[in-house]
PDB file of N, CA and C in Angstrom:
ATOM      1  N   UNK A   1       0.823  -1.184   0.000  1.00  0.00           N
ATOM      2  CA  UNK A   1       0.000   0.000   0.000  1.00  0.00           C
ATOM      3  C   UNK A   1       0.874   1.258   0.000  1.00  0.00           C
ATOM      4  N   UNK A   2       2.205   1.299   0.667  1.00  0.00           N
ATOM      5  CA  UNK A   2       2.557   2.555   0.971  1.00  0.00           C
ATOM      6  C   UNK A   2       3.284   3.009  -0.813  1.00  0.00           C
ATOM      7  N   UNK A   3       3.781   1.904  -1.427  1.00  0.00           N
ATOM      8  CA  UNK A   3       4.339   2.112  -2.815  1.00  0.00           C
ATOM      9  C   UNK A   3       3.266   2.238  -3.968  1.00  0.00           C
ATOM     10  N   UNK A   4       2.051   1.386  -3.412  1.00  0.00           N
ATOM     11  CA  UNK A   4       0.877   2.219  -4.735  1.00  0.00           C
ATOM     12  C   UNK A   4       0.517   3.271  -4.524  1.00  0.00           C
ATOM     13  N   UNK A   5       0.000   3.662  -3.290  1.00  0.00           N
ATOM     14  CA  UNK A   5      -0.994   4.458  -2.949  1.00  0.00           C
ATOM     15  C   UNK A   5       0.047   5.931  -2.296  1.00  0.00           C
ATOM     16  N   UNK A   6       0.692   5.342  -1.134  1.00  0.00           N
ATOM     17  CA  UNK A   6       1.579   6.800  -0.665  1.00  0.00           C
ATOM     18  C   UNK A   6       2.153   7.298  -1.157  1.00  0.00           C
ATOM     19  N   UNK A   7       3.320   6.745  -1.414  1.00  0.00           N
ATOM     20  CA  UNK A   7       4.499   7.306  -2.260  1.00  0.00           C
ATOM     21  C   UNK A   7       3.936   8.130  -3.523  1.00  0.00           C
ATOM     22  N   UNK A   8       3.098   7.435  -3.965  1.00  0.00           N
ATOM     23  CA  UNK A   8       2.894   8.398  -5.272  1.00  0.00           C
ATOM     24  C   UNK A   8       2.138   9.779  -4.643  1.00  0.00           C
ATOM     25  N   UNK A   9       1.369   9.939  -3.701  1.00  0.00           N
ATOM     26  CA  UNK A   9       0.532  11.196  -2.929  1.00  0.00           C
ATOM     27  C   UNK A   9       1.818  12.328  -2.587  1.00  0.00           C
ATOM     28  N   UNK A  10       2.695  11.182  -2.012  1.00  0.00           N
ATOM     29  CA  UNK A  10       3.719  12.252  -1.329  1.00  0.00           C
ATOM     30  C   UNK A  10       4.646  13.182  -2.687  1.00  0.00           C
ATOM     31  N   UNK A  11       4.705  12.089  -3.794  1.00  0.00           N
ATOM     32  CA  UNK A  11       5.640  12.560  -4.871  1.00  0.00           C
ATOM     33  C   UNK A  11       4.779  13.600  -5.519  1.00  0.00           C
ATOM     34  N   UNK A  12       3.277  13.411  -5.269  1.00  0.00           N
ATOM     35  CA  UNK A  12       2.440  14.474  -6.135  1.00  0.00           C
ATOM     36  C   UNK A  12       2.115  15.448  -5.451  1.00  0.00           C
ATOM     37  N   UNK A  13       1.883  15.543  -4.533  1.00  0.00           N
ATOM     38  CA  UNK A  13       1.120  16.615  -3.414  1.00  0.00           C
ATOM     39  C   UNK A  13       2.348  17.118  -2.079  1.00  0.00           C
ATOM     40  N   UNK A  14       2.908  16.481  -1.522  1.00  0.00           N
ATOM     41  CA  UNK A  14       4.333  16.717  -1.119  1.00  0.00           C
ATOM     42  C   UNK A  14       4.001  16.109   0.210  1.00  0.00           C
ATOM     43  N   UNK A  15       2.793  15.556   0.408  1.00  0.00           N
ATOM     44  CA  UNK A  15       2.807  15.007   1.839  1.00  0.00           C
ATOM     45  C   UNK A  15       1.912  13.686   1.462  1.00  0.00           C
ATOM     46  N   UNK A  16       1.278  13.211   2.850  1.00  0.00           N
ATOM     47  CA  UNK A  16       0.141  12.034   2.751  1.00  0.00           C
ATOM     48  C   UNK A  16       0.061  12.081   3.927  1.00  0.00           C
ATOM     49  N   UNK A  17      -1.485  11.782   4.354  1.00  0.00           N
ATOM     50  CA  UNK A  17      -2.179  11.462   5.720  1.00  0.00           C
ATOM     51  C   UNK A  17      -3.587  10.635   5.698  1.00  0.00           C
ATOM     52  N   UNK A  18      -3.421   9.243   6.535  1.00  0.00           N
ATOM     53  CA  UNK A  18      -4.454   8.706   5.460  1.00  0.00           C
ATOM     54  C   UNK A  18      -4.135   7.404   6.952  1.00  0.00           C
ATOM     55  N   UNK A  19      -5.052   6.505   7.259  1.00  0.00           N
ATOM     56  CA  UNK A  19      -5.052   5.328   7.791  1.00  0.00           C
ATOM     57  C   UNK A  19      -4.642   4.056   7.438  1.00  0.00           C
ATOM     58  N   UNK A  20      -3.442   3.066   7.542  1.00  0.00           N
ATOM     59  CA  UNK A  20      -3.468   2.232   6.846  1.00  0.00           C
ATOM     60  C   UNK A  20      -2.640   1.030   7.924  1.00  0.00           C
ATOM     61  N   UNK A  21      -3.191  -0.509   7.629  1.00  0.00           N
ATOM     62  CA  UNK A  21      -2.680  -1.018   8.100  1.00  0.00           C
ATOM     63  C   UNK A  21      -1.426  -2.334   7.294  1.00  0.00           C
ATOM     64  N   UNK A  22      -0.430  -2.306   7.703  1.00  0.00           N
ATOM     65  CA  UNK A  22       1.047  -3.032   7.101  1.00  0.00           C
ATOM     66  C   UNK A  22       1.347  -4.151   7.729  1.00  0.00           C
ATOM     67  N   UNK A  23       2.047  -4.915   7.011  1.00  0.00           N
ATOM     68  CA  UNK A  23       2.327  -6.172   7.295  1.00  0.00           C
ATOM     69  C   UNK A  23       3.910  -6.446   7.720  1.00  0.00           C
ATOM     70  N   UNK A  24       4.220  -6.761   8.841  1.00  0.00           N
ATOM     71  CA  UNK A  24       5.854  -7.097   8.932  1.00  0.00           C
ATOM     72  C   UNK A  24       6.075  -8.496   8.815  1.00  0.00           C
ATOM     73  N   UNK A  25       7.424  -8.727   9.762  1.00  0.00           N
ATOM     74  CA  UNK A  25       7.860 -10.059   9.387  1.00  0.00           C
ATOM     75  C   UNK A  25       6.973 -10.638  10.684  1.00  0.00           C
ATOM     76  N   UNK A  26       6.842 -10.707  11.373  1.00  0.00           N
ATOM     77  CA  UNK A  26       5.743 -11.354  12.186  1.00  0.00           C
ATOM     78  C   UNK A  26       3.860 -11.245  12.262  1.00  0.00           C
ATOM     79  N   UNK A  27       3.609 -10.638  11.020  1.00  0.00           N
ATOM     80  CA  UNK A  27       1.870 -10.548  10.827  1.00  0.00           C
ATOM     81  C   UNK A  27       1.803  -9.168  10.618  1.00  0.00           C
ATOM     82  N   UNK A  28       0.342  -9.224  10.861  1.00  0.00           N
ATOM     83  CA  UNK A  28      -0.093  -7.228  10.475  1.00  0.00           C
ATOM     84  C   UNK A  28      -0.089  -6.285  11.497  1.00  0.00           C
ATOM     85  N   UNK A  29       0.201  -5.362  11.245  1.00  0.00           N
ATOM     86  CA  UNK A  29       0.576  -4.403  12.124  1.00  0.00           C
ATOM     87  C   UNK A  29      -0.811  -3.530  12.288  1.00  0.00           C
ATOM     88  N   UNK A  30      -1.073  -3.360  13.644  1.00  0.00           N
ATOM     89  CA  UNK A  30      -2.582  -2.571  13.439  1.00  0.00           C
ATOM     90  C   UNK A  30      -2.377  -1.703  12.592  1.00  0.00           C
ATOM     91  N   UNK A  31      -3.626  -1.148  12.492  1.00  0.00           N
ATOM     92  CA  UNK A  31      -3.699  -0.035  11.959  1.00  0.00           C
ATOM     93  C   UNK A  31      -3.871   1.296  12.266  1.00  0.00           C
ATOM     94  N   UNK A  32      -2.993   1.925  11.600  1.00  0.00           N
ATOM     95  CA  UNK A  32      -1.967   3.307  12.364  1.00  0.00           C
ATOM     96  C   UNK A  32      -2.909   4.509  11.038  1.00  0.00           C
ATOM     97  N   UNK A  33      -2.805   5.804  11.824  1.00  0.00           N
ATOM     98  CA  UNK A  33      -3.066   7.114  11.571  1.00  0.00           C
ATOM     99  C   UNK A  33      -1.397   7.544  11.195  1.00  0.00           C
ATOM    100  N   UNK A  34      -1.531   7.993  10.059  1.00  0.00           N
ATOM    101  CA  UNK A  34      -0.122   8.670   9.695  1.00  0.00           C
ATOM    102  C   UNK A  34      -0.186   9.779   9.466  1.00  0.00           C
ATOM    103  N   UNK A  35       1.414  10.428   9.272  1.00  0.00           N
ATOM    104  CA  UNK A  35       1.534  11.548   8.268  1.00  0.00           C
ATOM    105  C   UNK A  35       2.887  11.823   7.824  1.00  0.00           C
ATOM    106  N   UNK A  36       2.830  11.621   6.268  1.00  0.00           N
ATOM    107  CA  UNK A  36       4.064  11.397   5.958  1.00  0.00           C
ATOM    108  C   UNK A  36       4.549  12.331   4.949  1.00  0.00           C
ATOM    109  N   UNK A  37       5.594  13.216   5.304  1.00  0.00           N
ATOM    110  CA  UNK A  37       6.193  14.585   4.152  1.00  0.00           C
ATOM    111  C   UNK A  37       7.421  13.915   4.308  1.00  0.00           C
ATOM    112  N   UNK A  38       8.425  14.985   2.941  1.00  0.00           N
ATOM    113  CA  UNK A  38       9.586  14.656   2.839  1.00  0.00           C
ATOM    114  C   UNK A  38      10.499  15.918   4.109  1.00  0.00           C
ATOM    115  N   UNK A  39      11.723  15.936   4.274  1.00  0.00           N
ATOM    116  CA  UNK A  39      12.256  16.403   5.264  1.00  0.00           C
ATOM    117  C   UNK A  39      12.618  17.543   4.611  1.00  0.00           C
ATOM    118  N   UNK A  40      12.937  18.010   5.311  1.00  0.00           N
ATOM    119  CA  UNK A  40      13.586  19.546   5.011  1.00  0.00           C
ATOM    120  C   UNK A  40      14.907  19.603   4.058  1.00  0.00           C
ATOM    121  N   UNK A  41      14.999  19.819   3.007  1.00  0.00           N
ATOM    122  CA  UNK A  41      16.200  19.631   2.492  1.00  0.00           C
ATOM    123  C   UNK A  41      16.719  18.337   1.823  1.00  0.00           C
ATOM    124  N   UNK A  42      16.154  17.414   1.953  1.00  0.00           N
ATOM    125  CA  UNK A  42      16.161  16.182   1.839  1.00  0.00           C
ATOM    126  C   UNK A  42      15.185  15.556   0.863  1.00  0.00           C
ATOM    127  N   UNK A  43      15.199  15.705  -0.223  1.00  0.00           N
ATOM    128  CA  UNK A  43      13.766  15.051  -1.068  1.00  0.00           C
ATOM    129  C   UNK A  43      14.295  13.353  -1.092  1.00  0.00           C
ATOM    130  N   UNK A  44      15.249  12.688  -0.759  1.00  0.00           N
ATOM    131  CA  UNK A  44      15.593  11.266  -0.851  1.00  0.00           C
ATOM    132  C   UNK A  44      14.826  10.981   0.601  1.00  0.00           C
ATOM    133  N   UNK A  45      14.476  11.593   1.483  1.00  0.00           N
ATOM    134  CA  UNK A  45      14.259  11.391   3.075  1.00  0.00           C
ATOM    135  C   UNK A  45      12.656  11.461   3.682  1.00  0.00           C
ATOM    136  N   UNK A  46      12.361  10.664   3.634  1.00  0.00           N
ATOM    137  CA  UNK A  46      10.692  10.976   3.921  1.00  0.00           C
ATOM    138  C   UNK A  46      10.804  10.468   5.778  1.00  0.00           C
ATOM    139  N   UNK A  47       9.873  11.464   6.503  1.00  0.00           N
ATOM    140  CA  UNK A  47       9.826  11.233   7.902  1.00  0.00           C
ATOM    141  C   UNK A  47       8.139  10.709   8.011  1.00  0.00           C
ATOM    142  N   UNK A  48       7.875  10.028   9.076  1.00  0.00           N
ATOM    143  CA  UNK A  48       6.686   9.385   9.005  1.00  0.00           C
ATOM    144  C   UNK A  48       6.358   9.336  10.677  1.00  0.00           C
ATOM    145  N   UNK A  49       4.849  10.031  11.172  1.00  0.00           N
ATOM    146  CA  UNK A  49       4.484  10.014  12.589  1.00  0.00           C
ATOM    147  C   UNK A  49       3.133   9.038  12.105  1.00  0.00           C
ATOM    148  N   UNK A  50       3.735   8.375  13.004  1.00  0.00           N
ATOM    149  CA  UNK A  50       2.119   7.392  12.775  1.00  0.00           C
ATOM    150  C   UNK A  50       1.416   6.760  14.425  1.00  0.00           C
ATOM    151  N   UNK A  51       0.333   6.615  14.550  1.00  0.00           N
ATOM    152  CA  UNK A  51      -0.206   6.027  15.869  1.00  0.00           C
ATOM    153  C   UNK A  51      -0.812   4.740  15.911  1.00  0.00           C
ATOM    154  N   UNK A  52      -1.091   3.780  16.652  1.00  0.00           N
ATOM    155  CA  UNK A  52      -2.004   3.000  16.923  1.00  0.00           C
ATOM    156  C   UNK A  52      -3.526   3.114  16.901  1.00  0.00           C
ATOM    157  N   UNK A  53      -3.945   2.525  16.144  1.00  0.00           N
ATOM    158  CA  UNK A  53      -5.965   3.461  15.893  1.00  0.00           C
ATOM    159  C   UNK A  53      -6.566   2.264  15.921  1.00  0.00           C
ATOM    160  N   UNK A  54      -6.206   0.851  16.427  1.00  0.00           N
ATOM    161  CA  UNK A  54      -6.855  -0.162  16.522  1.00  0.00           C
ATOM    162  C   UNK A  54      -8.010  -0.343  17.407  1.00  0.00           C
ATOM    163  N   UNK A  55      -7.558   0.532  18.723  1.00  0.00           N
ATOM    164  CA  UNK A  55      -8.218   0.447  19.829  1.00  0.00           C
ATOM    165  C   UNK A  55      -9.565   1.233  19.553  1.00  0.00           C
ATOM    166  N   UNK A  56      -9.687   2.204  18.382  1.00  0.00           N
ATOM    167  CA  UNK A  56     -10.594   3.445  18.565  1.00  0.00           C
ATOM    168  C   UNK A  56     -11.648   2.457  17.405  1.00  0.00           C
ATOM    169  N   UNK A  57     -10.510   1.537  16.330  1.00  0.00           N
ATOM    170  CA  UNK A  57     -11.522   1.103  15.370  1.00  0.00           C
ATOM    171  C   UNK A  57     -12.278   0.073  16.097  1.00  0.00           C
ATOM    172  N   UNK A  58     -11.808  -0.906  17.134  1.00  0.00           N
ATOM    173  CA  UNK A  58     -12.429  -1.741  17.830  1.00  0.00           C
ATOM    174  C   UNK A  58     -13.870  -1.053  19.126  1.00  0.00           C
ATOM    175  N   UNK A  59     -13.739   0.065  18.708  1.00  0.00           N
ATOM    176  CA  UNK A  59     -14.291   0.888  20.345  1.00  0.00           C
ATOM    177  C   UNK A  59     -15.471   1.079  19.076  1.00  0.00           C
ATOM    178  N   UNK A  60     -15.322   1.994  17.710  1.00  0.00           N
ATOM    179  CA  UNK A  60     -16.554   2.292  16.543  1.00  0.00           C
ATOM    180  C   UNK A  60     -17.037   1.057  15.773  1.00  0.00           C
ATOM    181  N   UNK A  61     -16.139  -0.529  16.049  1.00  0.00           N
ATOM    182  CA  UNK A  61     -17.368  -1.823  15.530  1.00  0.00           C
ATOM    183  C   UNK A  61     -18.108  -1.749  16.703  1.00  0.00           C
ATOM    184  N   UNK A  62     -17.440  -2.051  18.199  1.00  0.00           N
ATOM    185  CA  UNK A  62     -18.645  -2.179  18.883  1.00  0.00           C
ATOM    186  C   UNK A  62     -19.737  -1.602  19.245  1.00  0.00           C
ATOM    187  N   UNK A  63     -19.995  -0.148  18.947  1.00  0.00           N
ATOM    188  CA  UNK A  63     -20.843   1.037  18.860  1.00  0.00           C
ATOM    189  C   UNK A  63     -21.846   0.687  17.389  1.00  0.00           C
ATOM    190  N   UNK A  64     -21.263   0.704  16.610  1.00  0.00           N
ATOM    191  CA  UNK A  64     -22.001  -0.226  15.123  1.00  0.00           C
ATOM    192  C   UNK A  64     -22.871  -0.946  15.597  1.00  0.00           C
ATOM    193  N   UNK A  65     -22.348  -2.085  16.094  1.00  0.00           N
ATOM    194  CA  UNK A  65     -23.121  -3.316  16.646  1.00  0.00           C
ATOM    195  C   UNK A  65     -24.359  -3.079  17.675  1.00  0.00           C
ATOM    196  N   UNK A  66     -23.516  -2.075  18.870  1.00  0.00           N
ATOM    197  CA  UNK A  66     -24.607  -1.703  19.437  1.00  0.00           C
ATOM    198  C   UNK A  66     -26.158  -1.310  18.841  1.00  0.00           C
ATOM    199  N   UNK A  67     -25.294  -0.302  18.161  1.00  0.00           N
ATOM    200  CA  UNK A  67     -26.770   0.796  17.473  1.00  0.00           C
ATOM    201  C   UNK A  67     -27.157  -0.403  16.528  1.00  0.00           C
ATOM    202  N   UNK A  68     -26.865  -1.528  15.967  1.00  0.00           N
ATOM    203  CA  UNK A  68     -27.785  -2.339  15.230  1.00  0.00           C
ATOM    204  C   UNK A  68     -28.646  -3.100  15.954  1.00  0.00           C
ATOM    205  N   UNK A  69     -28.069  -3.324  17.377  1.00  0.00           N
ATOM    206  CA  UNK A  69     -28.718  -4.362  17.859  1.00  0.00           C
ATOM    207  C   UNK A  69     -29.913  -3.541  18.675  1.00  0.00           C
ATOM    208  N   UNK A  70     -29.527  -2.340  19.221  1.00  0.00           N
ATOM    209  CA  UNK A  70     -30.856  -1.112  19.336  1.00  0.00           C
ATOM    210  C   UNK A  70     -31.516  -0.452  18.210  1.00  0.00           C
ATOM    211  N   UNK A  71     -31.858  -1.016  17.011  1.00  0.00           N
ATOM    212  CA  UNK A  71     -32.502  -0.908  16.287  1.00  0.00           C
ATOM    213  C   UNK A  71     -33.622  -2.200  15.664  1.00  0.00           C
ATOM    214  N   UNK A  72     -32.899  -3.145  16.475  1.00  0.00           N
ATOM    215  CA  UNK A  72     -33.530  -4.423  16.304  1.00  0.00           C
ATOM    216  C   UNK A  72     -34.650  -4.417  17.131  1.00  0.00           C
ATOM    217  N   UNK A  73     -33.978  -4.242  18.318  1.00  0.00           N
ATOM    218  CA  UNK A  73     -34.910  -4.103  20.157  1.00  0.00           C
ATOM    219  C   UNK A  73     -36.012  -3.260  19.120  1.00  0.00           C
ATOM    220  N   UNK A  74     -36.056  -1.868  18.264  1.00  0.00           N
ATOM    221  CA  UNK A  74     -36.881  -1.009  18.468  1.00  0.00           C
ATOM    222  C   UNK A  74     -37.816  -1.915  17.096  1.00  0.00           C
ATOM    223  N   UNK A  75     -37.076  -2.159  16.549  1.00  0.00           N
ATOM    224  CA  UNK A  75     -38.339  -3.158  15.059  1.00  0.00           C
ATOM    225  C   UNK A  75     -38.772  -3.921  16.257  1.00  0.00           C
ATOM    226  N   UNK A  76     -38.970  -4.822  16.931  1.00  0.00           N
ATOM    227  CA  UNK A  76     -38.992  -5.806  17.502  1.00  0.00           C
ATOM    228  C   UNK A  76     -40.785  -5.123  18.498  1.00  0.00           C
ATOM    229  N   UNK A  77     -39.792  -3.960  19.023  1.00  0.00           N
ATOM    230  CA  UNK A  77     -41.380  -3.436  19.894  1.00  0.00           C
ATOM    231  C   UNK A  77     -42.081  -2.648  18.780  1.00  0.00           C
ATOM    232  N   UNK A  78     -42.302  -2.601  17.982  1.00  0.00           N
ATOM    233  CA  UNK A  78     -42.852  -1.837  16.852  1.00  0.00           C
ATOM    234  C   UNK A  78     -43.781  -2.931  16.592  1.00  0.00           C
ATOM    235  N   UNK A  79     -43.193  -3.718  16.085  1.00  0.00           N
ATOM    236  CA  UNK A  79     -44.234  -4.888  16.041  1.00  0.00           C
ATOM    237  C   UNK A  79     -44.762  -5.923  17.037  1.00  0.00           C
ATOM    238  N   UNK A  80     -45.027  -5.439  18.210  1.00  0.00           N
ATOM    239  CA  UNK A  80     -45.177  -5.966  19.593  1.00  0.00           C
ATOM    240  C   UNK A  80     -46.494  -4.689  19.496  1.00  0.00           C
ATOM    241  N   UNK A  81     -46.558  -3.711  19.260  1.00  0.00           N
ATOM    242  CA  UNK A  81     -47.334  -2.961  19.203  1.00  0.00           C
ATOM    243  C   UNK A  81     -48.150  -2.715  18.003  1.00  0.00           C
ATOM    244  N   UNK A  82     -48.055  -3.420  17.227  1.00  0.00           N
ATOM    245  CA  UNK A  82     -48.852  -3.295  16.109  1.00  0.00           C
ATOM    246  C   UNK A  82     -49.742  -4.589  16.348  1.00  0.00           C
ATOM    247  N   UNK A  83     -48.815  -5.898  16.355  1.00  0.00           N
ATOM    248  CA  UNK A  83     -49.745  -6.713  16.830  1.00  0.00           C
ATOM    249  C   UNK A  83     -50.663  -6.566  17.816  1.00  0.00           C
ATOM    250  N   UNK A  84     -50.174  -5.978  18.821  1.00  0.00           N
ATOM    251  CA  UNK A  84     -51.496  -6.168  20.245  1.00  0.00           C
ATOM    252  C   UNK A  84     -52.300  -4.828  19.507  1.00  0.00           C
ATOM    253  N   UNK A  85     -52.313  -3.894  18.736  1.00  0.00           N
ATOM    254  CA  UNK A  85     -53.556  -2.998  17.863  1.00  0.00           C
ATOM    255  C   UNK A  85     -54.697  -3.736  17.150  1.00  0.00           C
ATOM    256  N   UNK A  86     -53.828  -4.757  16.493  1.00  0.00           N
ATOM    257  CA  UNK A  86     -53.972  -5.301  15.621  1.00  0.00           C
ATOM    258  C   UNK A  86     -55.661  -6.393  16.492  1.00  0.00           C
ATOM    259  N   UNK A  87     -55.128  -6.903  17.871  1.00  0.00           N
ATOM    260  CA  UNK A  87     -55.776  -7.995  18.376  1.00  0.00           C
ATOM    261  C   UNK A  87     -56.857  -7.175  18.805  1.00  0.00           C
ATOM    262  N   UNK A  88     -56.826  -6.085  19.291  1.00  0.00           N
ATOM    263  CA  UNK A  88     -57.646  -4.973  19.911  1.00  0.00           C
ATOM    264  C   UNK A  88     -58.716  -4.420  18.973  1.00  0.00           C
ATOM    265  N   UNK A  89     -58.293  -4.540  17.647  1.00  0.00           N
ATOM    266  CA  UNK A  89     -59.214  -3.869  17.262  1.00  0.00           C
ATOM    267  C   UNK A  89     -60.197  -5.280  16.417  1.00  0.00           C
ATOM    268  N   UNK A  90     -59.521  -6.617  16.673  1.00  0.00           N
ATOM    269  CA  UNK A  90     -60.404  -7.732  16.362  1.00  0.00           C
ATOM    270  C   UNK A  90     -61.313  -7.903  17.542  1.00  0.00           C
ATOM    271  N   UNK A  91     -60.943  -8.152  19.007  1.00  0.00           N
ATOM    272  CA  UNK A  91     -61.463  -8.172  19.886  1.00  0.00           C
ATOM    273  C   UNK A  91     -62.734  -7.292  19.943  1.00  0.00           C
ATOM    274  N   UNK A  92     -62.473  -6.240  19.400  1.00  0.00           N
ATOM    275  CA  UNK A  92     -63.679  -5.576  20.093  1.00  0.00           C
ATOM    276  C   UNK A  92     -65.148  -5.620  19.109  1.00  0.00           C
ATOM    277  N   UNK A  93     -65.117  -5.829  17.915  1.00  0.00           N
ATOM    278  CA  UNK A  93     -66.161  -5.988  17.090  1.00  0.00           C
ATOM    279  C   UNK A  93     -67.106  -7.871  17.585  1.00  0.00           C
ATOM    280  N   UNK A  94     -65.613  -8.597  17.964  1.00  0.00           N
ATOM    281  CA  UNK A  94     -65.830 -10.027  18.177  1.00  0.00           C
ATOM    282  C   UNK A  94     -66.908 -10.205  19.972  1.00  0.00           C
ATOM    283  N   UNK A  95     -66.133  -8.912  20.225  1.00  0.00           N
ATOM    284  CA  UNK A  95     -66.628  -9.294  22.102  1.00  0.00           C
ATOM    285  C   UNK A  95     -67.714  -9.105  21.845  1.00  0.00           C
ATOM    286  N   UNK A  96     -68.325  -7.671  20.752  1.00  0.00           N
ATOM    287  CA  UNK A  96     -69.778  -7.354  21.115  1.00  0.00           C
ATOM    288  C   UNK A  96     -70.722  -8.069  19.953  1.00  0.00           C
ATOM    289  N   UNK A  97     -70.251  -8.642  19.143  1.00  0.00           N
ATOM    290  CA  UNK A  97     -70.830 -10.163  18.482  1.00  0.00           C
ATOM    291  C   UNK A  97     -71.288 -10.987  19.644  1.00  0.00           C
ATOM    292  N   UNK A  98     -70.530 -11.403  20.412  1.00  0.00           N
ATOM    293  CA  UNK A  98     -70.590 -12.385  21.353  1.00  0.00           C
ATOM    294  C   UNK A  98     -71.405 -11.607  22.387  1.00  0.00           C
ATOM    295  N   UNK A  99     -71.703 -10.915  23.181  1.00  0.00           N
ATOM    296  CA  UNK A  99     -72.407 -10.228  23.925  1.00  0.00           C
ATOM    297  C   UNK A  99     -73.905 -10.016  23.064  1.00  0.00           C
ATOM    298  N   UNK A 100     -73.987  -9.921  22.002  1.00  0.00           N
ATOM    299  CA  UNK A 100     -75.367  -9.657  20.834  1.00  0.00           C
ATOM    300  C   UNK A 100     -75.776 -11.177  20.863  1.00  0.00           C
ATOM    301  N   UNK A 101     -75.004 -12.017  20.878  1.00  0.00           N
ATOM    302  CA  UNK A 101     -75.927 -13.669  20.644  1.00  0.00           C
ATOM    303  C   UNK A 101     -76.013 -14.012  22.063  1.00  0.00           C
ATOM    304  N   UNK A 102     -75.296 -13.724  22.826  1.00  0.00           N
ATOM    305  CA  UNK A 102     -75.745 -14.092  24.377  1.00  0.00           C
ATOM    306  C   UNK A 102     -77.102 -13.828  24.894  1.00  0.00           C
ATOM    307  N   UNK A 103     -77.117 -12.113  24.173  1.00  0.00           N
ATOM    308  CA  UNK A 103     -78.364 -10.964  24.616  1.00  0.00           C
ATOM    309  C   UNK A 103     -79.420 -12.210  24.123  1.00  0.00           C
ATOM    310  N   UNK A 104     -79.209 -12.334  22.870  1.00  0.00           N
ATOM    311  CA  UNK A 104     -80.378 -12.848  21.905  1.00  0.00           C
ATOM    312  C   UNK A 104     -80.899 -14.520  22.412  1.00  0.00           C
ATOM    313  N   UNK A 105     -79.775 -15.087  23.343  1.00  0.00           N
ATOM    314  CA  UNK A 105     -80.075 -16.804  23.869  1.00  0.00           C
ATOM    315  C   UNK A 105     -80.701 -16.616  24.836  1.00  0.00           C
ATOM    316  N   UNK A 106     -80.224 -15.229  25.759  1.00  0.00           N
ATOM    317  CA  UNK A 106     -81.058 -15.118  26.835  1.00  0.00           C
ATOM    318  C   UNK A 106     -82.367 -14.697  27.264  1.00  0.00           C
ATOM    319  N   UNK A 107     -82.596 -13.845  25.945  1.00  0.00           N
ATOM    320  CA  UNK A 107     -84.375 -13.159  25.467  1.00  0.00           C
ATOM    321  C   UNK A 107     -84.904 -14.315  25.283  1.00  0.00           C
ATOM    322  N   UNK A 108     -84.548 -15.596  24.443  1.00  0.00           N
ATOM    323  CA  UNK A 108     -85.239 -16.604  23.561  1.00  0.00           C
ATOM    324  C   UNK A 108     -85.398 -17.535  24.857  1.00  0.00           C
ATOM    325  N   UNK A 109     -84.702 -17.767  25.645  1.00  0.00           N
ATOM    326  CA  UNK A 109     -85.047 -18.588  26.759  1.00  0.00           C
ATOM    327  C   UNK A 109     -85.856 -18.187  27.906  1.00  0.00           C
ATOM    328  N   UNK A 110     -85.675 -17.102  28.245  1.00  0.00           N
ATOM    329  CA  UNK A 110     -86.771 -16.309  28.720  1.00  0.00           C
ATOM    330  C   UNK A 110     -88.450 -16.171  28.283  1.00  0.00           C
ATOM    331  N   UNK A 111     -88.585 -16.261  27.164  1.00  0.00           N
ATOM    332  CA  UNK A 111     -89.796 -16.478  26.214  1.00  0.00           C
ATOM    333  C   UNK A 111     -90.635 -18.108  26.156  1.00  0.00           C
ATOM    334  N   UNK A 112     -89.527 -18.739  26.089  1.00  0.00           N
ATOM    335  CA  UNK A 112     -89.843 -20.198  26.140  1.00  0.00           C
ATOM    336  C   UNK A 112     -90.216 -20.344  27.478  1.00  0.00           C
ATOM    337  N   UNK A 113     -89.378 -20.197  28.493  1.00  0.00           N
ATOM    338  CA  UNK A 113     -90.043 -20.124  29.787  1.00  0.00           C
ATOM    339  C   UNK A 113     -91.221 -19.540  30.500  1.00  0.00           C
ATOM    340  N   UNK A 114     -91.393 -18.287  29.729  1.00  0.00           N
ATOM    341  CA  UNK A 114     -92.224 -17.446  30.617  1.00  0.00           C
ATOM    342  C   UNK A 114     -93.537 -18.287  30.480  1.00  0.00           C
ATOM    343  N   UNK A 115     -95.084 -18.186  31.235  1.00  0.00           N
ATOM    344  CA  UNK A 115     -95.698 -19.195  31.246  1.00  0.00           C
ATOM    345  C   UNK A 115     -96.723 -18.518  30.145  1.00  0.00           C
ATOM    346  N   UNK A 116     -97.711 -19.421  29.620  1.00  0.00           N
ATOM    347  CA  UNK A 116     -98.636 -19.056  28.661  1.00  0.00           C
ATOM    348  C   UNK A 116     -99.756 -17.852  29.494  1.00  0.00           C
ATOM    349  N   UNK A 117     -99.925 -16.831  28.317  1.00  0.00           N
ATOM    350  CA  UNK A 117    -101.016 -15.536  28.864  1.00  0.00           C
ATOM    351  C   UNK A 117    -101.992 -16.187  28.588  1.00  0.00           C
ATOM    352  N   UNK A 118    -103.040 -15.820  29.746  1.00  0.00           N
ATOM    353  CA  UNK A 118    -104.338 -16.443  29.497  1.00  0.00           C
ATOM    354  C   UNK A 118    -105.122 -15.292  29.218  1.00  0.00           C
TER     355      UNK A 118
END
């Protein structure tokens, strides 16, 4: 990366600052915040300040994750609340169905019972 991408920034623009992570002889090297110009007087001499940014990229997946998984929680009661609308507004046409044929078993038995008018 630093021979495709840097070197040519620094040869065109006279500096580079940019995130990148490199590979040594023992694996990859996190990934570092740089900034890399040539030296004073020196165009063969490039100086390079770079930091550790692993910790901050590991700190913004788990914040990612968070906010996905609190967006789940919120679909989740969204439809916890649509359903119980949903049952509420079956219930209530159904209860007073059921309260209307009760009315109507209990008039009709009442009638059958009551005794003959003379």
């Amino acid at each position: 990366m630093l021979r495709e991408i840097v070197m040519p920034a620094v040869a065109r623009y006279g500096s580079w600052s940019g995130e990148l992570a490199t590979h040594g002889h023992h694996g990859e090297i996190p990934a570092q915040r740089g900034a890399l110009t040539p030296r004073a007087g020196a165009a063969d001499h490039l100086s390079l300040l770079n930091r550790d940014i692993s910790l901050r990229q590991a700190a913004e997946a788990q914040a990612r994750r968070h906010q996905e998984q609190i967006a789940h929680a919120n679909r989740l009661a969204t439809t916890g609340e649509l359903a119980s609308n949903i049952a509420h507004e079956l219930n209530q046409p159904l209860g007073h169905h059921g309260q209307l044929c009760q009315w109507r078993a209990d008039a009709r038995s009442q009638t059958r019972s009551a005794p003959p008018a003379t």
